[in-house]
N, C-alpha and C. Protein backbone atom coordinates (compact mmCIF):
# COMPACT_ATOMS: atom_id res chain seq x y z
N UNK A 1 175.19 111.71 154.42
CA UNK A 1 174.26 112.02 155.50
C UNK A 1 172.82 111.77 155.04
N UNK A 2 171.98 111.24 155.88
CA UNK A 2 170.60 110.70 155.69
C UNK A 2 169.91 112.14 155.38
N UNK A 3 169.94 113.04 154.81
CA UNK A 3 168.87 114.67 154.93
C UNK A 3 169.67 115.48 153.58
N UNK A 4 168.57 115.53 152.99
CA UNK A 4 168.56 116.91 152.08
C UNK A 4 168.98 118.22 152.49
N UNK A 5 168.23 118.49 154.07
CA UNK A 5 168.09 120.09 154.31
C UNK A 5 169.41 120.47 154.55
N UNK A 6 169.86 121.34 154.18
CA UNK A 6 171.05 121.84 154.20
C UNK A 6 171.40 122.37 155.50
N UNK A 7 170.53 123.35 156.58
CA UNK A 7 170.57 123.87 157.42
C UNK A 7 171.03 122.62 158.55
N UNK A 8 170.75 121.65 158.59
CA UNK A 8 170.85 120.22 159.03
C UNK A 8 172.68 120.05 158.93
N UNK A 9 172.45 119.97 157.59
CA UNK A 9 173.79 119.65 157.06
C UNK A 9 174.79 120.23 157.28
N UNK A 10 174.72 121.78 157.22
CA UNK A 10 176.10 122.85 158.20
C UNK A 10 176.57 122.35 159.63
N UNK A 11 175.17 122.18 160.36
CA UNK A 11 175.37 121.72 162.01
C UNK A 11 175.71 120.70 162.16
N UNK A 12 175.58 119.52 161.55
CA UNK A 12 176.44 118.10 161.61
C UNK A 12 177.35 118.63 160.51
N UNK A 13 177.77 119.19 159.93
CA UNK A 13 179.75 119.32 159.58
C UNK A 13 180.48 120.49 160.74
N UNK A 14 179.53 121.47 161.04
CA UNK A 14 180.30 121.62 162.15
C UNK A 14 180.84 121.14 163.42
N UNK A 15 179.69 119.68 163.08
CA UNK A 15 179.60 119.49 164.94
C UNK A 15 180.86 118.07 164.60
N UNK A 16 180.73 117.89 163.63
CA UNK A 16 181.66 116.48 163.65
C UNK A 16 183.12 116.70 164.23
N UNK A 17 183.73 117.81 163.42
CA UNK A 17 185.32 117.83 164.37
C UNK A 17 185.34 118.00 165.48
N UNK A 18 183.91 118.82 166.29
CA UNK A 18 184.20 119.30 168.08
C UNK A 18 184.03 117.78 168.24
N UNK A 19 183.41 116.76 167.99
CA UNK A 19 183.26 115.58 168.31
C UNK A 19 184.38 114.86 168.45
N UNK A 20 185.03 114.70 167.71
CA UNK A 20 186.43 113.95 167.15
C UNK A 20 187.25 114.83 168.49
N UNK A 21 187.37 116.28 168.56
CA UNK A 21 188.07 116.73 169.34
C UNK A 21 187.92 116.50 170.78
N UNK A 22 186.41 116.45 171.17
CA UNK A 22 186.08 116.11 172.87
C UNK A 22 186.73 114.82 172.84
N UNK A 23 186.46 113.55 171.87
CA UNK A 23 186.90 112.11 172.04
C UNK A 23 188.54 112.27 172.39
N UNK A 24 189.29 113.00 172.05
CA UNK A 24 190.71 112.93 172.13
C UNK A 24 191.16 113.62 173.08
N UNK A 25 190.61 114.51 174.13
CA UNK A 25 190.84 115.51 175.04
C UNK A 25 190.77 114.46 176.35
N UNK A 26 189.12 113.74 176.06
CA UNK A 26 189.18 112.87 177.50
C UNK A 26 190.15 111.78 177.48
N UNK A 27 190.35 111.40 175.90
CA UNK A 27 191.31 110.29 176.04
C UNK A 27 192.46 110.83 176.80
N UNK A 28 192.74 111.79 176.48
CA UNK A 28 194.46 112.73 177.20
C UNK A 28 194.29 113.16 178.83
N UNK A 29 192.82 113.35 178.98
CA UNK A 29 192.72 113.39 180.29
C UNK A 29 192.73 112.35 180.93
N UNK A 30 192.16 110.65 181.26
CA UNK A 30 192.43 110.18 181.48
C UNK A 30 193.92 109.34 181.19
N UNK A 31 194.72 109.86 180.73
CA UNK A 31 195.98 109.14 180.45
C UNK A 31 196.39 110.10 181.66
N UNK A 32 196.79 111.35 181.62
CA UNK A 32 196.99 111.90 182.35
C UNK A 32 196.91 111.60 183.94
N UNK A 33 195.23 111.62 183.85
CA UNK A 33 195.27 111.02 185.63
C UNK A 33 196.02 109.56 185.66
N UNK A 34 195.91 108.99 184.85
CA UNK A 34 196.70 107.42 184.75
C UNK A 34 198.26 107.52 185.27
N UNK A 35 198.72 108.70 185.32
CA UNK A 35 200.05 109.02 185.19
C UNK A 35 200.43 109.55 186.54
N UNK A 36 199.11 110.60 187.26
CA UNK A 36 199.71 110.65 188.10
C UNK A 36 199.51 112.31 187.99
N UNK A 37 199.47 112.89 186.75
CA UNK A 37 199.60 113.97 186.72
C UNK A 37 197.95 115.26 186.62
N UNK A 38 197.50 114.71 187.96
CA UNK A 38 196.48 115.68 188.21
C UNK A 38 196.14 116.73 187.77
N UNK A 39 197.16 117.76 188.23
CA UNK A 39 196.98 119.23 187.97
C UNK A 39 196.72 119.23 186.34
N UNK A 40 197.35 118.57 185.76
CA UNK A 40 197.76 118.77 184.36
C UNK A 40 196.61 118.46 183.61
N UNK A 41 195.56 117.53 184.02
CA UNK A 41 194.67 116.81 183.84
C UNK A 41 193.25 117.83 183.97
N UNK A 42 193.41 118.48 185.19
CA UNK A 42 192.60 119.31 185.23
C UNK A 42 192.52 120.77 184.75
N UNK A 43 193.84 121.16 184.70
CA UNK A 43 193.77 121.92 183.30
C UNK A 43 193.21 121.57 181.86
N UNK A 44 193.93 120.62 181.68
CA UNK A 44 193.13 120.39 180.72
C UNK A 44 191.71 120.69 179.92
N UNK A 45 191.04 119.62 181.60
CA UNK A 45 189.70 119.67 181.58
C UNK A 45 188.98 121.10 181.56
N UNK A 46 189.65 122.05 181.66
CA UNK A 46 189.30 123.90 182.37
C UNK A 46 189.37 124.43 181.30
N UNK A 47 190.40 124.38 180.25
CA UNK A 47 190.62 124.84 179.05
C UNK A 47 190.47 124.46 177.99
N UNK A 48 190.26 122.98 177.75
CA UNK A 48 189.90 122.68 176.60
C UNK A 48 188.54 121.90 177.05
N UNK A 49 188.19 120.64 177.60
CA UNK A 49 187.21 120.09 177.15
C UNK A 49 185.96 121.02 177.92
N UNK A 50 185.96 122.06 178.58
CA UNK A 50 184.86 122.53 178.84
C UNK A 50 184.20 123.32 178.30
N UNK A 51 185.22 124.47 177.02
CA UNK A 51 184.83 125.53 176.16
C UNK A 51 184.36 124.25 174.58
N UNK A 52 185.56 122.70 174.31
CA UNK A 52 184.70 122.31 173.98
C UNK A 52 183.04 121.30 173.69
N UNK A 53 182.63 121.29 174.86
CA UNK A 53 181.50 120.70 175.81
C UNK A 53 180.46 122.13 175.35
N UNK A 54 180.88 123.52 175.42
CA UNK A 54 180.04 124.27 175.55
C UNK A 54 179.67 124.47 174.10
N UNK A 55 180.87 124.65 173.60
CA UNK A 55 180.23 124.71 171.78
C UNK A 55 179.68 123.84 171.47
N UNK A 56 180.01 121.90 171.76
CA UNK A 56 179.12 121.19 171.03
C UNK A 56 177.67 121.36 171.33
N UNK A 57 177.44 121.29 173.28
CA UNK A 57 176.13 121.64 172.92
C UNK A 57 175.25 122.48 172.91
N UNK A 58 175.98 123.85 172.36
CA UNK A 58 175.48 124.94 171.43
C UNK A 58 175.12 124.81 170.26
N UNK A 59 175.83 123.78 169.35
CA UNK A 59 175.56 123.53 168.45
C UNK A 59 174.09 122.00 168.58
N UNK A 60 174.04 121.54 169.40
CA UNK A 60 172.90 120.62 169.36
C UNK A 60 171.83 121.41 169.92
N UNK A 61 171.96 122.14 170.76
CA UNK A 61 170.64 123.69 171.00
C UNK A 61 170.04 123.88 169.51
N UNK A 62 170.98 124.34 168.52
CA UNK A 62 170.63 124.85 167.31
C UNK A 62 170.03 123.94 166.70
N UNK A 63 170.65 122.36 167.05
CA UNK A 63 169.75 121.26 165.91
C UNK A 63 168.65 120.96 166.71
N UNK A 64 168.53 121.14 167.80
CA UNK A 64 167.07 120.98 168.30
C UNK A 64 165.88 122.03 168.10
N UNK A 65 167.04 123.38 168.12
CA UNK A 65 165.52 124.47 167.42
C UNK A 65 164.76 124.09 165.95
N UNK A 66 165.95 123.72 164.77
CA UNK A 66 165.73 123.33 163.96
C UNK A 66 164.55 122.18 163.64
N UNK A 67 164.72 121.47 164.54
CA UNK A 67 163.94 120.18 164.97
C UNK A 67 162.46 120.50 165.18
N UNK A 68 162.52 121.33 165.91
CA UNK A 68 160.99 122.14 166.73
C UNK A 68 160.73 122.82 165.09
N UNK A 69 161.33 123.29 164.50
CA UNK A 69 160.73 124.07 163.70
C UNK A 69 160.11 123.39 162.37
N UNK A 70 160.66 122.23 162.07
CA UNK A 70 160.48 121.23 161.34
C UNK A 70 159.15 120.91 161.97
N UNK A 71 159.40 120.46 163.00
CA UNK A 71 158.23 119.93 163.43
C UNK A 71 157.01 120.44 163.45
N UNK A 72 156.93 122.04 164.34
CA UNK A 72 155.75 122.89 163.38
C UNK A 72 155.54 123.07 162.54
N UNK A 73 156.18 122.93 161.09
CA UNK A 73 155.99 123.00 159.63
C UNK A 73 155.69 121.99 159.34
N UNK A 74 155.76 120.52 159.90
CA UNK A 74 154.71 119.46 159.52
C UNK A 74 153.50 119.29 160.18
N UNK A 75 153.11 119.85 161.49
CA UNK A 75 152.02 119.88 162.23
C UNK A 75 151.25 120.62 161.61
N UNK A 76 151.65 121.91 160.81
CA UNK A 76 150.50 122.73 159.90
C UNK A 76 150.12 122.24 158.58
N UNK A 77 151.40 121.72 157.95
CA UNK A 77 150.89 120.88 156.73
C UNK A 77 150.03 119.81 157.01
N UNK A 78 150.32 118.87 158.30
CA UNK A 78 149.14 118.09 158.36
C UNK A 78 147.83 118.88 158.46
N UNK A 79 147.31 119.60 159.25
CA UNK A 79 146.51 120.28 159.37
C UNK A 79 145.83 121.00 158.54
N UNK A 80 146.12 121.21 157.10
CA UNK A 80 145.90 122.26 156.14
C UNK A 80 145.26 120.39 155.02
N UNK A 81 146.21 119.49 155.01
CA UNK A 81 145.60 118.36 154.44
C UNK A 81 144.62 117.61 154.82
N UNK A 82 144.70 118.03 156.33
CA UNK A 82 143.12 117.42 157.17
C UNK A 82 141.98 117.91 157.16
N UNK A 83 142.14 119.45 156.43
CA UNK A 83 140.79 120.72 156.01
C UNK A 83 140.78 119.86 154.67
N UNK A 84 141.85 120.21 153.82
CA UNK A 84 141.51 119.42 152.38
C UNK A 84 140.63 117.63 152.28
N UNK A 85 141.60 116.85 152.99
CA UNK A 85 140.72 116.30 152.55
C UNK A 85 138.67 116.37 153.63
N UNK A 86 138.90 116.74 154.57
CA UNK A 86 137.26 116.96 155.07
C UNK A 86 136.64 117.79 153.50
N UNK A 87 137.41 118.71 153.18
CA UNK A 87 136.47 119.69 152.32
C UNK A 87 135.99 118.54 151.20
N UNK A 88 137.02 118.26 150.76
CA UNK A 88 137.20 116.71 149.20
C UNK A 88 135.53 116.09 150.06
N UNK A 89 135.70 115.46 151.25
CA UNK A 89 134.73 114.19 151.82
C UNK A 89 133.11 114.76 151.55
N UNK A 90 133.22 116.42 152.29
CA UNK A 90 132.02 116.72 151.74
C UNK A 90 131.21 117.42 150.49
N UNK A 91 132.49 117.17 149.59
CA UNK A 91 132.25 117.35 147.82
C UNK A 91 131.43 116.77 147.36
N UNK A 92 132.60 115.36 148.05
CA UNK A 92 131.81 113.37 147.65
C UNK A 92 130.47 113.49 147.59
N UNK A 93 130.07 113.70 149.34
CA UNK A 93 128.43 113.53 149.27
C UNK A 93 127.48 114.32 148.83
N UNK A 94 127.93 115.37 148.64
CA UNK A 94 126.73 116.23 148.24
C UNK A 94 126.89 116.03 147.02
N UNK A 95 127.80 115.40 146.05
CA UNK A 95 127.22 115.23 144.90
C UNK A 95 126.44 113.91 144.91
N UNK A 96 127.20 113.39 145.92
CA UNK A 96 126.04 111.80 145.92
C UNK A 96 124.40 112.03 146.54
N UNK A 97 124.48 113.20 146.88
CA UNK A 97 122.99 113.82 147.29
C UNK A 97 121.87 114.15 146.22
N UNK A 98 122.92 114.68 145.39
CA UNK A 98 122.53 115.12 143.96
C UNK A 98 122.49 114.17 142.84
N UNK A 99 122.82 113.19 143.48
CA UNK A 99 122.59 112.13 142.31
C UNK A 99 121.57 111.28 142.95
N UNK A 100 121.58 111.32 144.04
CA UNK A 100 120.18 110.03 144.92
C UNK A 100 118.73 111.32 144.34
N UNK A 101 119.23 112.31 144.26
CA UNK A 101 117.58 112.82 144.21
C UNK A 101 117.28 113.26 142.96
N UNK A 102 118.18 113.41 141.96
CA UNK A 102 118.12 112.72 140.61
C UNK A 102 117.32 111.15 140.44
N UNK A 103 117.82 110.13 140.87
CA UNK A 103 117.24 108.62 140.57
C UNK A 103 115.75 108.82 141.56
N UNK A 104 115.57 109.11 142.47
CA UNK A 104 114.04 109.48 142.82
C UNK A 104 113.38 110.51 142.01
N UNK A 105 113.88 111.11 141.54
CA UNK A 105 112.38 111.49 140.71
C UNK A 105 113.12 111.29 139.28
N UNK A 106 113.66 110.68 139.10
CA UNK A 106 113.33 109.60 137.57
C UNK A 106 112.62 108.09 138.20
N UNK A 107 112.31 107.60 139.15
CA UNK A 107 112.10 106.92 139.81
C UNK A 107 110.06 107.36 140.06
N UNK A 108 110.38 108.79 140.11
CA UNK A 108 108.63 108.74 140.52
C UNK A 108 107.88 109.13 138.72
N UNK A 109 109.14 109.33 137.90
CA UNK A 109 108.44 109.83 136.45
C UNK A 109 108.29 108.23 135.80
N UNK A 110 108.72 106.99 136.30
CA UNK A 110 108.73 106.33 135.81
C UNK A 110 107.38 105.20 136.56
N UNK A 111 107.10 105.89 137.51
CA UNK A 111 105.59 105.74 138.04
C UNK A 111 104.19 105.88 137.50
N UNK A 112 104.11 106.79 136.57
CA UNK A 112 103.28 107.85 136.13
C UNK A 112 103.59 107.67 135.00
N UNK A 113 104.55 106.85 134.35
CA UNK A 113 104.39 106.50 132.57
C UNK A 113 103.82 105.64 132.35
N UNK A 114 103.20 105.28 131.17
CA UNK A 114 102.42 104.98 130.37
C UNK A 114 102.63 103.90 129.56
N UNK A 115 103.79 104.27 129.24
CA UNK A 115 104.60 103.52 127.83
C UNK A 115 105.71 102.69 128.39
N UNK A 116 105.35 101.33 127.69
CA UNK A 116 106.33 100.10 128.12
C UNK A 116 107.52 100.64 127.82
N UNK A 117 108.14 101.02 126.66
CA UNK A 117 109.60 101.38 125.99
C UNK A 117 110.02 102.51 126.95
N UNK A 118 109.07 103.37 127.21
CA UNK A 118 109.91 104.55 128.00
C UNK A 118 110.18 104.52 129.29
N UNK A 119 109.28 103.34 129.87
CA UNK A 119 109.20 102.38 131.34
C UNK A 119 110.66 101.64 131.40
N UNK A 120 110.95 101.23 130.19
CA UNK A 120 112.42 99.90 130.19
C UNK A 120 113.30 100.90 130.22
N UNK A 121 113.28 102.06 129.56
CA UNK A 121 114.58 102.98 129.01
C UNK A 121 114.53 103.73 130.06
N UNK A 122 113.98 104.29 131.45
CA UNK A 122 114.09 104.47 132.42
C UNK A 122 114.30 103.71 133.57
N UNK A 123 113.89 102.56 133.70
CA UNK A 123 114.40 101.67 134.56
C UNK A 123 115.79 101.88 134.54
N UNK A 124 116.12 100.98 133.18
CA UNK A 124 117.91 101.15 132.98
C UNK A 124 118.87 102.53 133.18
N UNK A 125 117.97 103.00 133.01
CA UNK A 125 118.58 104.38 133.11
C UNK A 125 118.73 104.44 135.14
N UNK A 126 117.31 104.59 135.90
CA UNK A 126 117.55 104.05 137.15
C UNK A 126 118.57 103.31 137.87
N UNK A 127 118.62 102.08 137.06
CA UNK A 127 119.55 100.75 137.75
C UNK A 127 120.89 101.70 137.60
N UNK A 128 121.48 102.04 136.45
CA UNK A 128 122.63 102.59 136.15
C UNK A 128 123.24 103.91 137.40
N UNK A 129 121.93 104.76 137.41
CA UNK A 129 122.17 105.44 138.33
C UNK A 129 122.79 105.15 139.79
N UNK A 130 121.63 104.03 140.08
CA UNK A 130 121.68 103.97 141.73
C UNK A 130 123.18 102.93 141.47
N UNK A 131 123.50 102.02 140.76
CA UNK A 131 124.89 101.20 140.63
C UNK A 131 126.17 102.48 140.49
N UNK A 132 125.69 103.37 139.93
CA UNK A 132 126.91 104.52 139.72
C UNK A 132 127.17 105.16 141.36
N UNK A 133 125.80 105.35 141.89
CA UNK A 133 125.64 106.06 143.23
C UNK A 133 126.89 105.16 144.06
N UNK A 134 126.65 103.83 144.12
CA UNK A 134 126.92 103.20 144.82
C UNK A 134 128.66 103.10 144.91
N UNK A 135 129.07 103.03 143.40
CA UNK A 135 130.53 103.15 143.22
C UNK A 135 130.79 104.53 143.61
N UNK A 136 130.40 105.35 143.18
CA UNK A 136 130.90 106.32 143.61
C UNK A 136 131.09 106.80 145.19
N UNK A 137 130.14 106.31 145.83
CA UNK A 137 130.18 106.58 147.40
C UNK A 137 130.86 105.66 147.97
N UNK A 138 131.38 103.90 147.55
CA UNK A 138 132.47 103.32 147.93
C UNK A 138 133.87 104.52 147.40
N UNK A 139 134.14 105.17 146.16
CA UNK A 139 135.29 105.46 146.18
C UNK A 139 135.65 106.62 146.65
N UNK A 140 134.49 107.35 146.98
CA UNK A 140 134.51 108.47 148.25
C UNK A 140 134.52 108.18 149.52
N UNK A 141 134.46 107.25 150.19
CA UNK A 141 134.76 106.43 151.52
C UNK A 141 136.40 106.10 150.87
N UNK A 142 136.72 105.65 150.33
CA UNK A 142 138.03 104.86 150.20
C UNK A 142 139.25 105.90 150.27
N UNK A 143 138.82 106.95 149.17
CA UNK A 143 139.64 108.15 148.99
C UNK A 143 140.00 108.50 150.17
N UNK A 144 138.84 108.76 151.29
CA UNK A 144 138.99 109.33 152.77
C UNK A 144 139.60 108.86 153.41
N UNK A 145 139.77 107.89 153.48
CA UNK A 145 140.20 106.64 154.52
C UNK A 145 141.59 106.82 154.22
N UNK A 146 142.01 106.54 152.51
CA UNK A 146 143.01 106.98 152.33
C UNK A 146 144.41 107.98 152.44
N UNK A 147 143.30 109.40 152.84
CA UNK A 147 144.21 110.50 153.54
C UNK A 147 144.40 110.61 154.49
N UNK A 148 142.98 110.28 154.95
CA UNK A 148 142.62 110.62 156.39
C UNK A 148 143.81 109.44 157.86
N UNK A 149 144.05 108.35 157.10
CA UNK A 149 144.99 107.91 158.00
C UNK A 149 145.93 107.80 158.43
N UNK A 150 146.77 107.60 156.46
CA UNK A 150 148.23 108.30 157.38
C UNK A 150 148.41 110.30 158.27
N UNK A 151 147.51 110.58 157.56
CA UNK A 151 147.33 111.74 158.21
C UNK A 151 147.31 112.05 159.56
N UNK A 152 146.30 110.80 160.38
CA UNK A 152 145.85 110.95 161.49
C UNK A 152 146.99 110.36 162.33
N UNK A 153 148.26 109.29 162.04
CA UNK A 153 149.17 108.81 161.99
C UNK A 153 149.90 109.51 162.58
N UNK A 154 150.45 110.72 160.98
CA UNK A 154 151.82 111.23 161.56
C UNK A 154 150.96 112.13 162.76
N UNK A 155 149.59 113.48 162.33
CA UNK A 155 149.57 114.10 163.49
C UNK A 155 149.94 113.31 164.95
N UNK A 156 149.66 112.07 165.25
CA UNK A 156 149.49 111.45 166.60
C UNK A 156 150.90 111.28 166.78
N UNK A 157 151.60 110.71 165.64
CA UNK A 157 153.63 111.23 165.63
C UNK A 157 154.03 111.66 166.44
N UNK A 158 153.74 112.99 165.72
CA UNK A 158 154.41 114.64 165.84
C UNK A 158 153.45 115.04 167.44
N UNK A 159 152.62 114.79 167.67
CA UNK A 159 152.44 114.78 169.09
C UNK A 159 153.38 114.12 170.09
N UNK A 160 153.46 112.74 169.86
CA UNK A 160 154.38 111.59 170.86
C UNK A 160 156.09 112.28 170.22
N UNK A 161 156.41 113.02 169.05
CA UNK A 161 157.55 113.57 169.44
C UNK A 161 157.41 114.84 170.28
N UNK A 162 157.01 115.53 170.39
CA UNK A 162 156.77 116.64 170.95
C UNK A 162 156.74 116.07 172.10
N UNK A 163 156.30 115.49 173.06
CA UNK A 163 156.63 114.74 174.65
C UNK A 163 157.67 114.06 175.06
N UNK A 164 158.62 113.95 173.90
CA UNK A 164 159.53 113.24 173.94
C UNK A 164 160.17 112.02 173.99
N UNK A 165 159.00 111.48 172.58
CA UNK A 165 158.71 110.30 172.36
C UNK A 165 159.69 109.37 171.22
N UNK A 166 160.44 109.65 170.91
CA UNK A 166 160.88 109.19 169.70
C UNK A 166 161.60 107.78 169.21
N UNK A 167 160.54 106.84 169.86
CA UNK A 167 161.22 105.39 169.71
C UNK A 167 160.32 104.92 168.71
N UNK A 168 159.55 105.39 168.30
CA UNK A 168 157.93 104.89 167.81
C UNK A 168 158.48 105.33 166.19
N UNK A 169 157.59 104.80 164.84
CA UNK A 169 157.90 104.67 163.68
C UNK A 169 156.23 104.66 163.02
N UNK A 170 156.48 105.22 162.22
CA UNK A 170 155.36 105.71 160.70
C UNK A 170 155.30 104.14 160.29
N UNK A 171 154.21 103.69 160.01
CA UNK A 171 153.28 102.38 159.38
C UNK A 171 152.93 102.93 158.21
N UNK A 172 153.61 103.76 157.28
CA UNK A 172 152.77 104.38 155.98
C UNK A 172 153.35 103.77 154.68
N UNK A 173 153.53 103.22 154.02
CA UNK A 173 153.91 103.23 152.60
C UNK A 173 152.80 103.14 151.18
N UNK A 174 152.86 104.35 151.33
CA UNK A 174 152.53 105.06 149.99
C UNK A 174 153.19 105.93 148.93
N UNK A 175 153.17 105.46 147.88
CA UNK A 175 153.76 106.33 146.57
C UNK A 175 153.66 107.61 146.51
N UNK A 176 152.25 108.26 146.79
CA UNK A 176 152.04 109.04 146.71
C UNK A 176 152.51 110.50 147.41
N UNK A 177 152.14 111.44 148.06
CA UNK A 177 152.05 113.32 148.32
C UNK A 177 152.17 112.39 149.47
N UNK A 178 151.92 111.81 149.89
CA UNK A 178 151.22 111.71 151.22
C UNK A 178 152.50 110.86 152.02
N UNK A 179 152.83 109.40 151.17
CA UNK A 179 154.09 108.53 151.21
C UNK A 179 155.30 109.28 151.14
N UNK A 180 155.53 110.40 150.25
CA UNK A 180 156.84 111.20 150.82
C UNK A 180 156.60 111.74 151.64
N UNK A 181 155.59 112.25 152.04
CA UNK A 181 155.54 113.58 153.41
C UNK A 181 156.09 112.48 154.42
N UNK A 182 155.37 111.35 154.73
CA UNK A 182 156.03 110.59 155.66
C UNK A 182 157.69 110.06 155.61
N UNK A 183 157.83 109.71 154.46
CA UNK A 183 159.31 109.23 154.21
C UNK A 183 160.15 110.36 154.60
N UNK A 184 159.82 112.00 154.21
CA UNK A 184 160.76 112.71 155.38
C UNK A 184 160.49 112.73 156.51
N UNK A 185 159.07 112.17 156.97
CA UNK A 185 159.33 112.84 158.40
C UNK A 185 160.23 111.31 158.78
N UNK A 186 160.03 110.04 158.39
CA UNK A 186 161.24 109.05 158.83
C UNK A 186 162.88 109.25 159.12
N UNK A 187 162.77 109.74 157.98
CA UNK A 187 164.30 110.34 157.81
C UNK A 187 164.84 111.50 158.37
N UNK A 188 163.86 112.47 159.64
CA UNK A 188 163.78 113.65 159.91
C UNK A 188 164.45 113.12 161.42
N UNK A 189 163.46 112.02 161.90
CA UNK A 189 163.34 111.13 162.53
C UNK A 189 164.27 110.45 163.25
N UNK A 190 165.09 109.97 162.05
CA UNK A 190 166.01 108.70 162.60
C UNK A 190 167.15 110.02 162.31
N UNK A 191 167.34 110.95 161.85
CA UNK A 191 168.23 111.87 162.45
C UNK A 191 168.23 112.55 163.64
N UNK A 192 166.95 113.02 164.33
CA UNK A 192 166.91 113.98 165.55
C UNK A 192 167.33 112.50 166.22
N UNK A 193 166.76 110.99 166.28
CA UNK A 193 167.20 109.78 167.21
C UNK A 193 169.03 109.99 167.69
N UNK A 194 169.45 110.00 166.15
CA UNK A 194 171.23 109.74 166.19
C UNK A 194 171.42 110.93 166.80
N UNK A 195 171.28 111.96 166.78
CA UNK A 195 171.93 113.00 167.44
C UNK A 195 171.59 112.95 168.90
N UNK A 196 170.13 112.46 169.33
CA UNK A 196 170.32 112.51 170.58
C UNK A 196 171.02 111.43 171.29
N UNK A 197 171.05 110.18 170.38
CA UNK A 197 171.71 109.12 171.26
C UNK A 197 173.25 109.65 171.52
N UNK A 198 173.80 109.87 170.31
CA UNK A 198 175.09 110.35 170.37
C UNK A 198 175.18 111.35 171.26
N UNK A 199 174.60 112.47 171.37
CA UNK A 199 174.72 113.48 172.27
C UNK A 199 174.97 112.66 173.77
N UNK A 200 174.09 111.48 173.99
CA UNK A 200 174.22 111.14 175.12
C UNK A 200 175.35 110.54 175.71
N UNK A 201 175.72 109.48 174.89
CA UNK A 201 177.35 108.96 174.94
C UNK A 201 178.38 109.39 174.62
N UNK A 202 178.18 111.12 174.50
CA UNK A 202 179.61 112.01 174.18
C UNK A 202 179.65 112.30 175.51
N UNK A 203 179.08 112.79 176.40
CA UNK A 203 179.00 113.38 177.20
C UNK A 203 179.44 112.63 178.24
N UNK A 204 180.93 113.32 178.93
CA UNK A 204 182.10 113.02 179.38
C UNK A 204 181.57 111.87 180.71
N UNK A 205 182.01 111.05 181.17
CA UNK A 205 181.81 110.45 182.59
C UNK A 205 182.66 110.95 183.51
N UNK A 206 182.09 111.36 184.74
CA UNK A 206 182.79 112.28 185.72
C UNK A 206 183.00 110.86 186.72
């Protein structure tokens, strides 16, 4: 089975034999009407495939709460990584604040000197700065961009599942915290899909 979670895993081993069992009930019911033998047929249908119709989808009730609940436990984790990284973004700049007003006033002491040697050994010291500023505020833009999208991704997801969207797929591959969070919700995914398709084509034709 495509899933770790175990709770997952009880409800598809329970649900597999009612499955196997509805498939063989309608087969017997339609042989039945094939035959001629109505009444018999509709017993059937009264006693067995309707108590089991009601358990299976009792048991897909349960994998859909499960589902919802999954699903709020990734809507808050996104949410708790979307404070983190904003908090991380405005770390970035305020130290890049603290470093631009550092190179201005080594910038205005190097105005007001005197001395060629201590003029060159501040310049360089300058250039170094504002070139450091600069890397550093590309890799604080990059970092962001970095969380901030698959982030913004799955939240927009986990919205379009929640409406009852689930044909749509994660664009993420990353190694990282971020690349597994998505790789389960894929795999979370293409399980709630199979159960509902299946749910749909179990369900008897009258």
């Amino acid at each position: 089975m495509p899933t770790s979670n175990q709770e997952i895993i009880a409800e598809m081993q329970e649900l597999q034999p009612i499955h196997t069992k509805l498939h063989q009930t309608v087969r017997q019911i339609k042989d039945l009407a094939a035959m001629g033998k109505v009444e018999e047929s509709k017993l059937l249908m009264q006693n067995t495939l309707l108590p089991l119709s009601g358990h299976f989808f009792a048991i897909t009730g349960r994998m859909n709460t499960l589902a919802d609940i999954y699903q709020n436990k990734f809507k808050e984790l996104n949410a708790l990584l979307l404070v983190e990284a904003i908090q991380q973004r405005h770390d970035t700049f305020q130290i890049l604040d603290d470093i631009v007003e550092k190179a201005v006033n080594y910038a205005e002491e190097l105005g007001n000197s005197a001395k060629t040697t201590a003029h060159t050994g501040k310049t360089m010291m300058l250039i170094g700065i504002i070139t450091g500023t600069i890397l550093a505020l590309l890799l604080g833009v990059g970092l962001t961009l970095l969380i901030t999208r698959p982030l913004s991704q799955g939240t927009k997801r986990a919205r379009e599942i929640s409406e009852g969207d689930m044909t749509q797929a994660l664009d993420i591959d990353q190694k990282d915290e971020i690349g597994l969070l998505a790789g389960a919700l894929i795999i979370w995914l293409g399980i709630c899909g199979k159960c509902r398709q299946k749910s749909l084509q179990r369900l008897p034709i009258h």
